[in-house]
PDB file of N, CA and C in Angstrom:
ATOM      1  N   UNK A   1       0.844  -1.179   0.000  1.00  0.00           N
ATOM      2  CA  UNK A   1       0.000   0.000   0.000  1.00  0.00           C
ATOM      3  C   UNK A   1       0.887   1.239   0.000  1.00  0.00           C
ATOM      4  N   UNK A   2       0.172   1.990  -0.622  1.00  0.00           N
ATOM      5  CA  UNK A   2       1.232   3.618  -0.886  1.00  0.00           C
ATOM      6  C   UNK A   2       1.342   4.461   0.419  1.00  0.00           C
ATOM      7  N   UNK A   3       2.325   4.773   1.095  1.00  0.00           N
ATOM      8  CA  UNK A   3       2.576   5.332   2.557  1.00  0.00           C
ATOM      9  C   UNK A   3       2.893   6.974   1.872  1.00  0.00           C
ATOM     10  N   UNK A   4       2.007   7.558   2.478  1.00  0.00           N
ATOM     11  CA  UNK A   4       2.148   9.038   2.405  1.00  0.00           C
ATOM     12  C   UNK A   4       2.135   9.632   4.171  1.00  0.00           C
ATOM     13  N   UNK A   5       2.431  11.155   4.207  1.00  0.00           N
ATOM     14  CA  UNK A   5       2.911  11.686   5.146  1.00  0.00           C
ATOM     15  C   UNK A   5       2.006  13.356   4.776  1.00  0.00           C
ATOM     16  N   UNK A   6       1.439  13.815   5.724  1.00  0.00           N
ATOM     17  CA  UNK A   6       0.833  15.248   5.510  1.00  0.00           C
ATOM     18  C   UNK A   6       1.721  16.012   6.608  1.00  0.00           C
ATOM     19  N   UNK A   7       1.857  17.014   6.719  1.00  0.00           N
ATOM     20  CA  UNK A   7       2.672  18.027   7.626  1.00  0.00           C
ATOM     21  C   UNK A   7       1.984  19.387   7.500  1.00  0.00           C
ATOM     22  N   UNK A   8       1.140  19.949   8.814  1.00  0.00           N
ATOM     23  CA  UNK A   8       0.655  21.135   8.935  1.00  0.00           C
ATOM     24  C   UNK A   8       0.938  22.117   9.886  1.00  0.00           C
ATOM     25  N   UNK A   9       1.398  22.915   9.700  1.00  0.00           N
ATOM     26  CA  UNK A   9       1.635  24.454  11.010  1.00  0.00           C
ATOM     27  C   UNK A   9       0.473  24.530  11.722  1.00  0.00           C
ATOM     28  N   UNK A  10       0.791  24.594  12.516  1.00  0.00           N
ATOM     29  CA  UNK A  10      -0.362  24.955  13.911  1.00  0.00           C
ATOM     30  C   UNK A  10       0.403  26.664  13.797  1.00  0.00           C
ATOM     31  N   UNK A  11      -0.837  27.498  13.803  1.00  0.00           N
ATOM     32  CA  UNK A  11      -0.185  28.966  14.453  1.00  0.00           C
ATOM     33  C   UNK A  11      -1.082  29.391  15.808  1.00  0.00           C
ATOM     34  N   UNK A  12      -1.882  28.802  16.264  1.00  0.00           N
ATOM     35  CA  UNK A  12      -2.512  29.244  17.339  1.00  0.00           C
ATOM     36  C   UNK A  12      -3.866  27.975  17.565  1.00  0.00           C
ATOM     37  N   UNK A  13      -4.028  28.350  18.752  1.00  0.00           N
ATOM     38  CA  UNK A  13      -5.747  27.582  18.917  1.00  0.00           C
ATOM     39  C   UNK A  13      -6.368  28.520  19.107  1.00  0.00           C
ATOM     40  N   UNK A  14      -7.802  27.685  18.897  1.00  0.00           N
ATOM     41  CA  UNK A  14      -9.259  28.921  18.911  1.00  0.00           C
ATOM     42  C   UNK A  14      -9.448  28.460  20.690  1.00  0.00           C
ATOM     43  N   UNK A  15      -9.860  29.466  20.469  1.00  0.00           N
ATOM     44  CA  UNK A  15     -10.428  29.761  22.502  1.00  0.00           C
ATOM     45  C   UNK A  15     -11.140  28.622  22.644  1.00  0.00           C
ATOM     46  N   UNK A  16     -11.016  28.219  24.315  1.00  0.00           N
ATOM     47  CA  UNK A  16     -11.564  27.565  24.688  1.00  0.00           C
ATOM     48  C   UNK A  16     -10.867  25.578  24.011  1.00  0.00           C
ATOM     49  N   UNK A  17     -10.256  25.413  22.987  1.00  0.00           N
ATOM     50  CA  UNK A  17      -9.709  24.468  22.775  1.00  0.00           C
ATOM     51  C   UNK A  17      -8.212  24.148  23.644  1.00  0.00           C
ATOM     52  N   UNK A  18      -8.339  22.617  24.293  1.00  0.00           N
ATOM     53  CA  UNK A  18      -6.941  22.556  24.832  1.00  0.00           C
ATOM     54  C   UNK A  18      -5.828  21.670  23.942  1.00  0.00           C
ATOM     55  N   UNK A  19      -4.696  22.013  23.957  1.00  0.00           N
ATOM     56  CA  UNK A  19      -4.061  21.658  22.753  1.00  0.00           C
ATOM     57  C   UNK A  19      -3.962  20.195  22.336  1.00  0.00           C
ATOM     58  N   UNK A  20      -4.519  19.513  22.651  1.00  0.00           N
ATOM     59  CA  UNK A  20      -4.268  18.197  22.253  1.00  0.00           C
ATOM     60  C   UNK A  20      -5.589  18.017  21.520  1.00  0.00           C
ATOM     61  N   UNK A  21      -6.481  18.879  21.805  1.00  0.00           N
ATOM     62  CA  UNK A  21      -7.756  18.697  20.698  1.00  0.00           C
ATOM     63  C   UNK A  21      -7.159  18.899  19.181  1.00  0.00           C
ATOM     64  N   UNK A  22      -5.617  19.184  19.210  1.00  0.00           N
ATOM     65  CA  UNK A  22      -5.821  19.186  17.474  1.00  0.00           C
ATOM     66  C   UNK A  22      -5.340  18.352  17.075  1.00  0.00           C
ATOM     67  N   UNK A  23      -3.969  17.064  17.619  1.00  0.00           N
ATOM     68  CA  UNK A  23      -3.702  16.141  16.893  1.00  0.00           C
ATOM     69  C   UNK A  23      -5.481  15.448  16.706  1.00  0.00           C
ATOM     70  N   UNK A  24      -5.959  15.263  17.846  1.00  0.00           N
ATOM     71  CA  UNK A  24      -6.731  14.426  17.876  1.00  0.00           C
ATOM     72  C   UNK A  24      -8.186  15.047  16.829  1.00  0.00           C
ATOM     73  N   UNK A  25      -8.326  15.741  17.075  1.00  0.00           N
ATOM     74  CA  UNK A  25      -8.737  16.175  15.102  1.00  0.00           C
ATOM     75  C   UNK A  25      -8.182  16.016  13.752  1.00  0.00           C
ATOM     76  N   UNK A  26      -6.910  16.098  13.519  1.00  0.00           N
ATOM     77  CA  UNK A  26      -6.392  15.804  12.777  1.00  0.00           C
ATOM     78  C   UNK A  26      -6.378  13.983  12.864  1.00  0.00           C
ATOM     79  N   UNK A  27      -6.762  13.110  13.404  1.00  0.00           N
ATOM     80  CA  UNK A  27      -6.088  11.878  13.758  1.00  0.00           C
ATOM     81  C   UNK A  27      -7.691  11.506  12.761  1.00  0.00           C
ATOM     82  N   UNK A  28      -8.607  11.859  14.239  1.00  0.00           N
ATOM     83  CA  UNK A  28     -10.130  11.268  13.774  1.00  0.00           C
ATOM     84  C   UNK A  28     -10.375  11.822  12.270  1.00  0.00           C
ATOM     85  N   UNK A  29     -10.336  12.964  12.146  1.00  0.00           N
ATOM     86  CA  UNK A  29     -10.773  12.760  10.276  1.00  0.00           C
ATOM     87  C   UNK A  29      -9.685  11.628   9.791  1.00  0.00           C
ATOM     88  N   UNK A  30      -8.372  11.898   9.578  1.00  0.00           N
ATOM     89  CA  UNK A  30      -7.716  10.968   8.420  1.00  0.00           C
ATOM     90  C   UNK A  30      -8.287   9.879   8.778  1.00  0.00           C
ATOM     91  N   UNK A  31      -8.434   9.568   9.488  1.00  0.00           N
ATOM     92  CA  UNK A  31      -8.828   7.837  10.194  1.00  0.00           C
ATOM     93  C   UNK A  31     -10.518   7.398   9.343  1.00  0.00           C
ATOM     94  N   UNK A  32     -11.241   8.696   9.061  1.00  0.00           N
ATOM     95  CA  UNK A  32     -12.436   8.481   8.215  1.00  0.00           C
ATOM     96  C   UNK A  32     -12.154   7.706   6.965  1.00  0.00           C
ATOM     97  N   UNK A  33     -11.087   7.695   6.337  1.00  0.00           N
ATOM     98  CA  UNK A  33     -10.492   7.405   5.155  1.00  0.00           C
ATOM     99  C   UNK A  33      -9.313   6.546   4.594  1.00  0.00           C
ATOM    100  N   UNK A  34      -8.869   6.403   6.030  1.00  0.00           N
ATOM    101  CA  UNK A  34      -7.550   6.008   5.470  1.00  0.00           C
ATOM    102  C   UNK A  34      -6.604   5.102   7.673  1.00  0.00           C
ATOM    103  N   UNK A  35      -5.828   4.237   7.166  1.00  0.00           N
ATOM    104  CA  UNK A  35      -5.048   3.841   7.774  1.00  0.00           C
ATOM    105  C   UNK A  35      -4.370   4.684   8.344  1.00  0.00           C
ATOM    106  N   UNK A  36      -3.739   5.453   9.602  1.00  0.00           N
ATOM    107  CA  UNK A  36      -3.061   6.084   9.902  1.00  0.00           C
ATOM    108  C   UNK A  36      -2.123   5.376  11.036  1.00  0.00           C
ATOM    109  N   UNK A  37      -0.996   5.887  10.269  1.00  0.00           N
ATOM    110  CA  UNK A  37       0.236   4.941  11.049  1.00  0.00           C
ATOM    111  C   UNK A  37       0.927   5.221  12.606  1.00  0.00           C
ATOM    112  N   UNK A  38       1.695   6.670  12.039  1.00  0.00           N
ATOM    113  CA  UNK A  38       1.681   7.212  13.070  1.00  0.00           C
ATOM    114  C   UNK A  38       1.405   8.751  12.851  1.00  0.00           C
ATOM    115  N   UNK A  39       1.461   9.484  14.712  1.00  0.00           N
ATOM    116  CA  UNK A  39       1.687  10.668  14.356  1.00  0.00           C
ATOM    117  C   UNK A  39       2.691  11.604  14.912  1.00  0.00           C
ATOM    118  N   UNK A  40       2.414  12.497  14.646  1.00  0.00           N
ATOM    119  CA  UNK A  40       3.663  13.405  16.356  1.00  0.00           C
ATOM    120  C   UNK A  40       3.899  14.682  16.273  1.00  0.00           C
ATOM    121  N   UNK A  41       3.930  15.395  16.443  1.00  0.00           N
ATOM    122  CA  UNK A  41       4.024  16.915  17.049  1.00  0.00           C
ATOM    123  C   UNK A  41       5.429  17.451  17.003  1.00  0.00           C
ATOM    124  N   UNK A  42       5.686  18.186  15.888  1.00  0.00           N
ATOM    125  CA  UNK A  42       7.237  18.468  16.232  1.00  0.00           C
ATOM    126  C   UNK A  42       7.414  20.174  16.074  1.00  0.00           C
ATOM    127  N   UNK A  43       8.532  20.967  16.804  1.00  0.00           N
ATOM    128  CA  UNK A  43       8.493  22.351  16.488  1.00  0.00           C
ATOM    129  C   UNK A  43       9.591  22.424  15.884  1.00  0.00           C
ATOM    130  N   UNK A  44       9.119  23.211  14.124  1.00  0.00           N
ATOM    131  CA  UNK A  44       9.940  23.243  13.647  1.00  0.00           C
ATOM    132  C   UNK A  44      10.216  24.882  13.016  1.00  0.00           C
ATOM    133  N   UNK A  45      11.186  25.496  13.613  1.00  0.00           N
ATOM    134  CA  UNK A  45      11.387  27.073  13.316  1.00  0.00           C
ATOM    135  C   UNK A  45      11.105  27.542  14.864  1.00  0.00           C
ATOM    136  N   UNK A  46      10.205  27.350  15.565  1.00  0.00           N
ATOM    137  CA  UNK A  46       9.668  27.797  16.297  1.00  0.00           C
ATOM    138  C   UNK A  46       7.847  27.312  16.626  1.00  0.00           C
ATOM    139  N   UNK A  47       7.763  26.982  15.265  1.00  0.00           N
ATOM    140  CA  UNK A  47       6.049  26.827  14.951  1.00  0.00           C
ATOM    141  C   UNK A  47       6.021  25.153  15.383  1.00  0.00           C
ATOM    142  N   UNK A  48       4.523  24.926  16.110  1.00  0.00           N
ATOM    143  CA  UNK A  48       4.596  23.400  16.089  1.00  0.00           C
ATOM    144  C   UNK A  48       3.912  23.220  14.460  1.00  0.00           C
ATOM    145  N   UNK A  49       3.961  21.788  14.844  1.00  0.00           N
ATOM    146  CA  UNK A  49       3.531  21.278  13.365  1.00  0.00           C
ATOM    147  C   UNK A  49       3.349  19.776  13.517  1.00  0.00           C
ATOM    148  N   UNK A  50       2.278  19.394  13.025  1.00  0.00           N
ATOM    149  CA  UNK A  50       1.581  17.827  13.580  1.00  0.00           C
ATOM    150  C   UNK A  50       2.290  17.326  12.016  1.00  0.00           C
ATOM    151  N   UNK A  51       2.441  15.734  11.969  1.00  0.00           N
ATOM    152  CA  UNK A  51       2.603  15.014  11.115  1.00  0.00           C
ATOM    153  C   UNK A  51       1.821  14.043  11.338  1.00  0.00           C
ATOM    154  N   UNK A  52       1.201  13.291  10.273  1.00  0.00           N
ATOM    155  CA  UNK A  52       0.557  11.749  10.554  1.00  0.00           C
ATOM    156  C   UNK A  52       1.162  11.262   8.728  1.00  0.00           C
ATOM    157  N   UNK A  53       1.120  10.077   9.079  1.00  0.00           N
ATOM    158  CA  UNK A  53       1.504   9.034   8.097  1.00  0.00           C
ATOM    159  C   UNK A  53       0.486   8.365   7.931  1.00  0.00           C
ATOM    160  N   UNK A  54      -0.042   7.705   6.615  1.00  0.00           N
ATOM    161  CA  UNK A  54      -1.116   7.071   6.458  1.00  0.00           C
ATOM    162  C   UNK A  54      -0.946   6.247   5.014  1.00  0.00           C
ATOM    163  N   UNK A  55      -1.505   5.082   5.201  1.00  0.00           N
ATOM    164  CA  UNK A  55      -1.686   4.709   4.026  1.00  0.00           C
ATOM    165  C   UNK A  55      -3.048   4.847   2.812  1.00  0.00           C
ATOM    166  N   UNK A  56      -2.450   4.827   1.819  1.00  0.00           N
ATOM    167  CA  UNK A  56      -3.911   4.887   0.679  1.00  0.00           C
ATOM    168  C   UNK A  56      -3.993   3.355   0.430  1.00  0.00           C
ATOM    169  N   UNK A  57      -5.281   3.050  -0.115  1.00  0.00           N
ATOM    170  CA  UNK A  57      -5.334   1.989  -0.879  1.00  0.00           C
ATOM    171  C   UNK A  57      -4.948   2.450  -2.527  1.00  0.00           C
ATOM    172  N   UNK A  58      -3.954   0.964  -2.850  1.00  0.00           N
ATOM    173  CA  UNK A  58      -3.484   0.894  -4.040  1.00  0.00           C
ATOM    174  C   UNK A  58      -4.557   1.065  -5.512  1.00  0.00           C
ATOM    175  N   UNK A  59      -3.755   2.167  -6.561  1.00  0.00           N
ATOM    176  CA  UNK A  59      -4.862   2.133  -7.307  1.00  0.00           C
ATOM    177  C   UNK A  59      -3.680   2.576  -8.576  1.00  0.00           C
ATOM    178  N   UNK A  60      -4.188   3.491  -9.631  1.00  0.00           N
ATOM    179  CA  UNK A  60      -3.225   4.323 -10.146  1.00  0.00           C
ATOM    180  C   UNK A  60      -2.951   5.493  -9.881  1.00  0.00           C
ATOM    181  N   UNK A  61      -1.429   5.767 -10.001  1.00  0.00           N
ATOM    182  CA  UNK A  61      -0.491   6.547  -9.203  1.00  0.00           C
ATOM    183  C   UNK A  61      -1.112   7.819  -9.092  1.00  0.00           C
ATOM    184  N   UNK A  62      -1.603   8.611 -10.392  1.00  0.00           N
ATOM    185  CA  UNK A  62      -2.363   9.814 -10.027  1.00  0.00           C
ATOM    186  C   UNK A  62      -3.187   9.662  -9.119  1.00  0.00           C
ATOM    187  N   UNK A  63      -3.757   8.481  -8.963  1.00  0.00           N
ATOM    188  CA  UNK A  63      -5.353   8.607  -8.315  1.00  0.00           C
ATOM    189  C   UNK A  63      -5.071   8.693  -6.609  1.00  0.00           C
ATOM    190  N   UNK A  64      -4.021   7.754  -6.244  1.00  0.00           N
ATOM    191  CA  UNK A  64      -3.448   7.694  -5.153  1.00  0.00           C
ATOM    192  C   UNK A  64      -2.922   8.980  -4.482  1.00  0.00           C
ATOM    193  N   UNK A  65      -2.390   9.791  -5.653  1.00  0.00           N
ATOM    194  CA  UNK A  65      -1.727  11.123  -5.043  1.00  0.00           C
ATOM    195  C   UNK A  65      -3.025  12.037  -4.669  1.00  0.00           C
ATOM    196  N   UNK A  66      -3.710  11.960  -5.858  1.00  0.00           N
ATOM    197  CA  UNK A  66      -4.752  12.805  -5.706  1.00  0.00           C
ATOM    198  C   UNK A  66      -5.607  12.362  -4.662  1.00  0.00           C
ATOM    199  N   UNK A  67      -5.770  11.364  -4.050  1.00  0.00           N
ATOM    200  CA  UNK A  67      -6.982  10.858  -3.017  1.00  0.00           C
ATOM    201  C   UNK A  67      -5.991  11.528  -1.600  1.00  0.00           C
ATOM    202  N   UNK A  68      -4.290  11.002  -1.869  1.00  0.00           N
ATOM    203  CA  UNK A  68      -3.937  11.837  -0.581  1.00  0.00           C
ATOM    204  C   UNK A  68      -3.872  13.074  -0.299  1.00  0.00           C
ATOM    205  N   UNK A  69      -3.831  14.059  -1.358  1.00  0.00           N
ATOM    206  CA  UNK A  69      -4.249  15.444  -1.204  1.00  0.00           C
ATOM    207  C   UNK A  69      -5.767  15.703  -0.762  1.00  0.00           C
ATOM    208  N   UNK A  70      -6.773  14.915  -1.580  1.00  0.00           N
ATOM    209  CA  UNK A  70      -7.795  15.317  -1.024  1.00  0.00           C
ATOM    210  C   UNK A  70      -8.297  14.855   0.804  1.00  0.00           C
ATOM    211  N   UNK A  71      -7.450  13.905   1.139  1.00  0.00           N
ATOM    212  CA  UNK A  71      -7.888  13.684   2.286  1.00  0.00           C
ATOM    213  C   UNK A  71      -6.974  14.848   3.619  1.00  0.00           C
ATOM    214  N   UNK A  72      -5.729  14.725   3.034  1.00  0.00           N
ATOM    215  CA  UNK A  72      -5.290  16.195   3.532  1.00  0.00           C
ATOM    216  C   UNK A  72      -5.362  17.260   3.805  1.00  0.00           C
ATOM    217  N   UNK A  73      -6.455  17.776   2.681  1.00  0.00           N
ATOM    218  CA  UNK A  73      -7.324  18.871   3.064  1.00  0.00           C
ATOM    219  C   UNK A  73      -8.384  18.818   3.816  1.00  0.00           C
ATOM    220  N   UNK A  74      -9.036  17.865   3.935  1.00  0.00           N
ATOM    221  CA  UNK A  74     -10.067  17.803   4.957  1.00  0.00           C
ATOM    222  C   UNK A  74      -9.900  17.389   6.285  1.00  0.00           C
ATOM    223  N   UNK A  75      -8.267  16.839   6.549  1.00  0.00           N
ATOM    224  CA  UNK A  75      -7.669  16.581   7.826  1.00  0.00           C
ATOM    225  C   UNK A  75      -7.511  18.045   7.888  1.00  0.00           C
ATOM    226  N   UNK A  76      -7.142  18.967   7.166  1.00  0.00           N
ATOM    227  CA  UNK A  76      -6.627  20.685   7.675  1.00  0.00           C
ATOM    228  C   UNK A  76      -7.747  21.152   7.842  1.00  0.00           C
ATOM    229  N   UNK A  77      -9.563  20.568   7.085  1.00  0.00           N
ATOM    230  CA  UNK A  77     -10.825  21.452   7.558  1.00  0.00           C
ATOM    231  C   UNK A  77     -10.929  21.194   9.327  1.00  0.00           C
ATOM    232  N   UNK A  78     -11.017  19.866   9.443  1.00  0.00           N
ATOM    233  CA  UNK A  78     -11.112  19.473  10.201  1.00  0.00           C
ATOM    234  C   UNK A  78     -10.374  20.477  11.913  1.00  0.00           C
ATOM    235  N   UNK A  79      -9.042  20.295  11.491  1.00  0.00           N
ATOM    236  CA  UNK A  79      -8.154  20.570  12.295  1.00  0.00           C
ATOM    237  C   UNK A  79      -8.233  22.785  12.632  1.00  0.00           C
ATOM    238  N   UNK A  80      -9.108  22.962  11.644  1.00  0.00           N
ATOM    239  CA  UNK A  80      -8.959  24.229  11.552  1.00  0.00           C
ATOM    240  C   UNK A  80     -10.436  24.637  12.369  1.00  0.00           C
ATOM    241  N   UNK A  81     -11.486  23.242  13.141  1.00  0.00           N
ATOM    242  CA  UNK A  81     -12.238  23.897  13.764  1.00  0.00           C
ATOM    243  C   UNK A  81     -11.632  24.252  14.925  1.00  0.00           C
ATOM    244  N   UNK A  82     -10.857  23.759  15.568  1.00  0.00           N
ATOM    245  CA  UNK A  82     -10.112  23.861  16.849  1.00  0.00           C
ATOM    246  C   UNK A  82      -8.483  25.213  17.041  1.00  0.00           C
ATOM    247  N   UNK A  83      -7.899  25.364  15.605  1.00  0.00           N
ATOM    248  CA  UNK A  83      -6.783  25.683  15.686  1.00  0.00           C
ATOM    249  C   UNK A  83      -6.578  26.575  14.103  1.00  0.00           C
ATOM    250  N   UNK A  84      -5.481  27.412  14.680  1.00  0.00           N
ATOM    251  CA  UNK A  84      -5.131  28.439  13.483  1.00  0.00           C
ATOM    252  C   UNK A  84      -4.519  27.610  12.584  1.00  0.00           C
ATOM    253  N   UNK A  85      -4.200  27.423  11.228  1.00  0.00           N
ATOM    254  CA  UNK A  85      -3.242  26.650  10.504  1.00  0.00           C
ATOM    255  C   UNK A  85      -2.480  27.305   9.865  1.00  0.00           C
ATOM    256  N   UNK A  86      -0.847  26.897   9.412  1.00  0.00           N
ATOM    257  CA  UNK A  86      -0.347  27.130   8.239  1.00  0.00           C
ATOM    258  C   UNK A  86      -0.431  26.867   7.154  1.00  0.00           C
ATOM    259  N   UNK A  87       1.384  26.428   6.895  1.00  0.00           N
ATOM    260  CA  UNK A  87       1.308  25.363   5.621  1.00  0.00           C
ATOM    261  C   UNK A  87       1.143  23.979   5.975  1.00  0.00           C
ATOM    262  N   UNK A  88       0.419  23.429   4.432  1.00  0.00           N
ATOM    263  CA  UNK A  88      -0.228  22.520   4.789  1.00  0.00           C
ATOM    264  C   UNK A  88       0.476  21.469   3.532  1.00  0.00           C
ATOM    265  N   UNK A  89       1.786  20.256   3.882  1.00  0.00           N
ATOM    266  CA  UNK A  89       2.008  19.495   2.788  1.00  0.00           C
ATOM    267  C   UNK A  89       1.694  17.676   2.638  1.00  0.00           C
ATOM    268  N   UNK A  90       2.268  17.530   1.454  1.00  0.00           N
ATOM    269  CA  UNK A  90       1.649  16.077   1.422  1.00  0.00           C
ATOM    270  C   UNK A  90       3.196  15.497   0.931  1.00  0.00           C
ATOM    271  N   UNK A  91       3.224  14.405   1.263  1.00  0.00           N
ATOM    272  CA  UNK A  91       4.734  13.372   0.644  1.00  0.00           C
ATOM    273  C   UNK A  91       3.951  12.515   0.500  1.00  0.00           C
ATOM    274  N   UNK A  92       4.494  11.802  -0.586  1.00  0.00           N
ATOM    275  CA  UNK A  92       4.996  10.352  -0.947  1.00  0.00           C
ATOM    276  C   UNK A  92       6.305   9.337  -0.299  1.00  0.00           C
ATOM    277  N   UNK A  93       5.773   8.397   0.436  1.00  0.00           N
ATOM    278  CA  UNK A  93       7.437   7.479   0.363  1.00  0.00           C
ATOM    279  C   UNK A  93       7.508   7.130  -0.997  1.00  0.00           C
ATOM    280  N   UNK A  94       8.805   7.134  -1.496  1.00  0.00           N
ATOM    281  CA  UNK A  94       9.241   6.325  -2.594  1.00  0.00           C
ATOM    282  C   UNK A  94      10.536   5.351  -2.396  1.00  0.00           C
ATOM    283  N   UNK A  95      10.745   4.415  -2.677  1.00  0.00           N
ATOM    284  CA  UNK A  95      11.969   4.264  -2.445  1.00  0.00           C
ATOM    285  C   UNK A  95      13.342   4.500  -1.445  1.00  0.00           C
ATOM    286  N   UNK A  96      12.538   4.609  -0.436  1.00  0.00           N
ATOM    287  CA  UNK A  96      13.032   5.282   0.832  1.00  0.00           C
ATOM    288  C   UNK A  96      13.046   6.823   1.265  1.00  0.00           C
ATOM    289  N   UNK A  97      12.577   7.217   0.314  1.00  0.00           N
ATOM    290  CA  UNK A  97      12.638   8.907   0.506  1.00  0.00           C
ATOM    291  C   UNK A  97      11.227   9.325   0.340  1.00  0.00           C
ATOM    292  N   UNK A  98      10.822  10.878   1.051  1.00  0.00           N
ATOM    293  CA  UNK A  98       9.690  11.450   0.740  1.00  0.00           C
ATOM    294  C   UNK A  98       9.845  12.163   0.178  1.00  0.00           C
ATOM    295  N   UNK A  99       8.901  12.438  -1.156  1.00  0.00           N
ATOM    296  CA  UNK A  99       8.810  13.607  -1.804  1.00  0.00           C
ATOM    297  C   UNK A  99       7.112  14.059  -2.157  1.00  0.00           C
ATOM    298  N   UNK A 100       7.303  14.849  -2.661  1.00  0.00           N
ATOM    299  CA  UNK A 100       6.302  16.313  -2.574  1.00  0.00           C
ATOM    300  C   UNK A 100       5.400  15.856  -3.329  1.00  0.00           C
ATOM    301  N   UNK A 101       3.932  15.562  -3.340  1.00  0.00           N
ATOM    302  CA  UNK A 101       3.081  15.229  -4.183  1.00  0.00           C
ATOM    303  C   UNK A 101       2.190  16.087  -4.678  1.00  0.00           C
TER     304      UNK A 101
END
């Protein structure tokens, strides 16, 4: 199965949210759709920024990229009832490396 990776900036939470309401938004949507492997919280610059890994089901390669973008964005609707967002990206594993889909 195709292992992709999303990575989003947190810039703030909305009032009244405590911070762990946003992995766990971000977790429960992808999880609507898709296998999620792992996740984790890292600060990078200064900014946090959640990662989750997930798998797609196998199909053709556009379709796969494109199903992980679209589920990416609705992990960032999701995540954006609770919290400010940044940037918002998607990888591919390939061959041992991630790149930009």
């Amino acid at each position: 199965m195709p292992s992709f990776q999303t990575k989003l900036k947190i810039t703030g939470l909305k009032p009244g949210n405590p911070p762990e309401s946003v992995m766990a938004a971000a977790v429960e949507a992808m999880e609507t759709r898709h296998h999620v492997e792992s996740n984790q919280l890292d600060i990078v610059g200064g900014v946090p920024q959640i990662s989750l890994r997930f798998l797609v089901e196998p199909r053709d390669y556009p379709g796969e990229n494109s199903e992980a973008r679209a589920s990416a964005a609705m992990m960032r609707d999701a995540v954006e009832r609770v919290a400010l967002t940044g940037n918002l990206y998607v990888l591919r594993r390939m061959r041992g490396k991630w790149s930009p889909v």
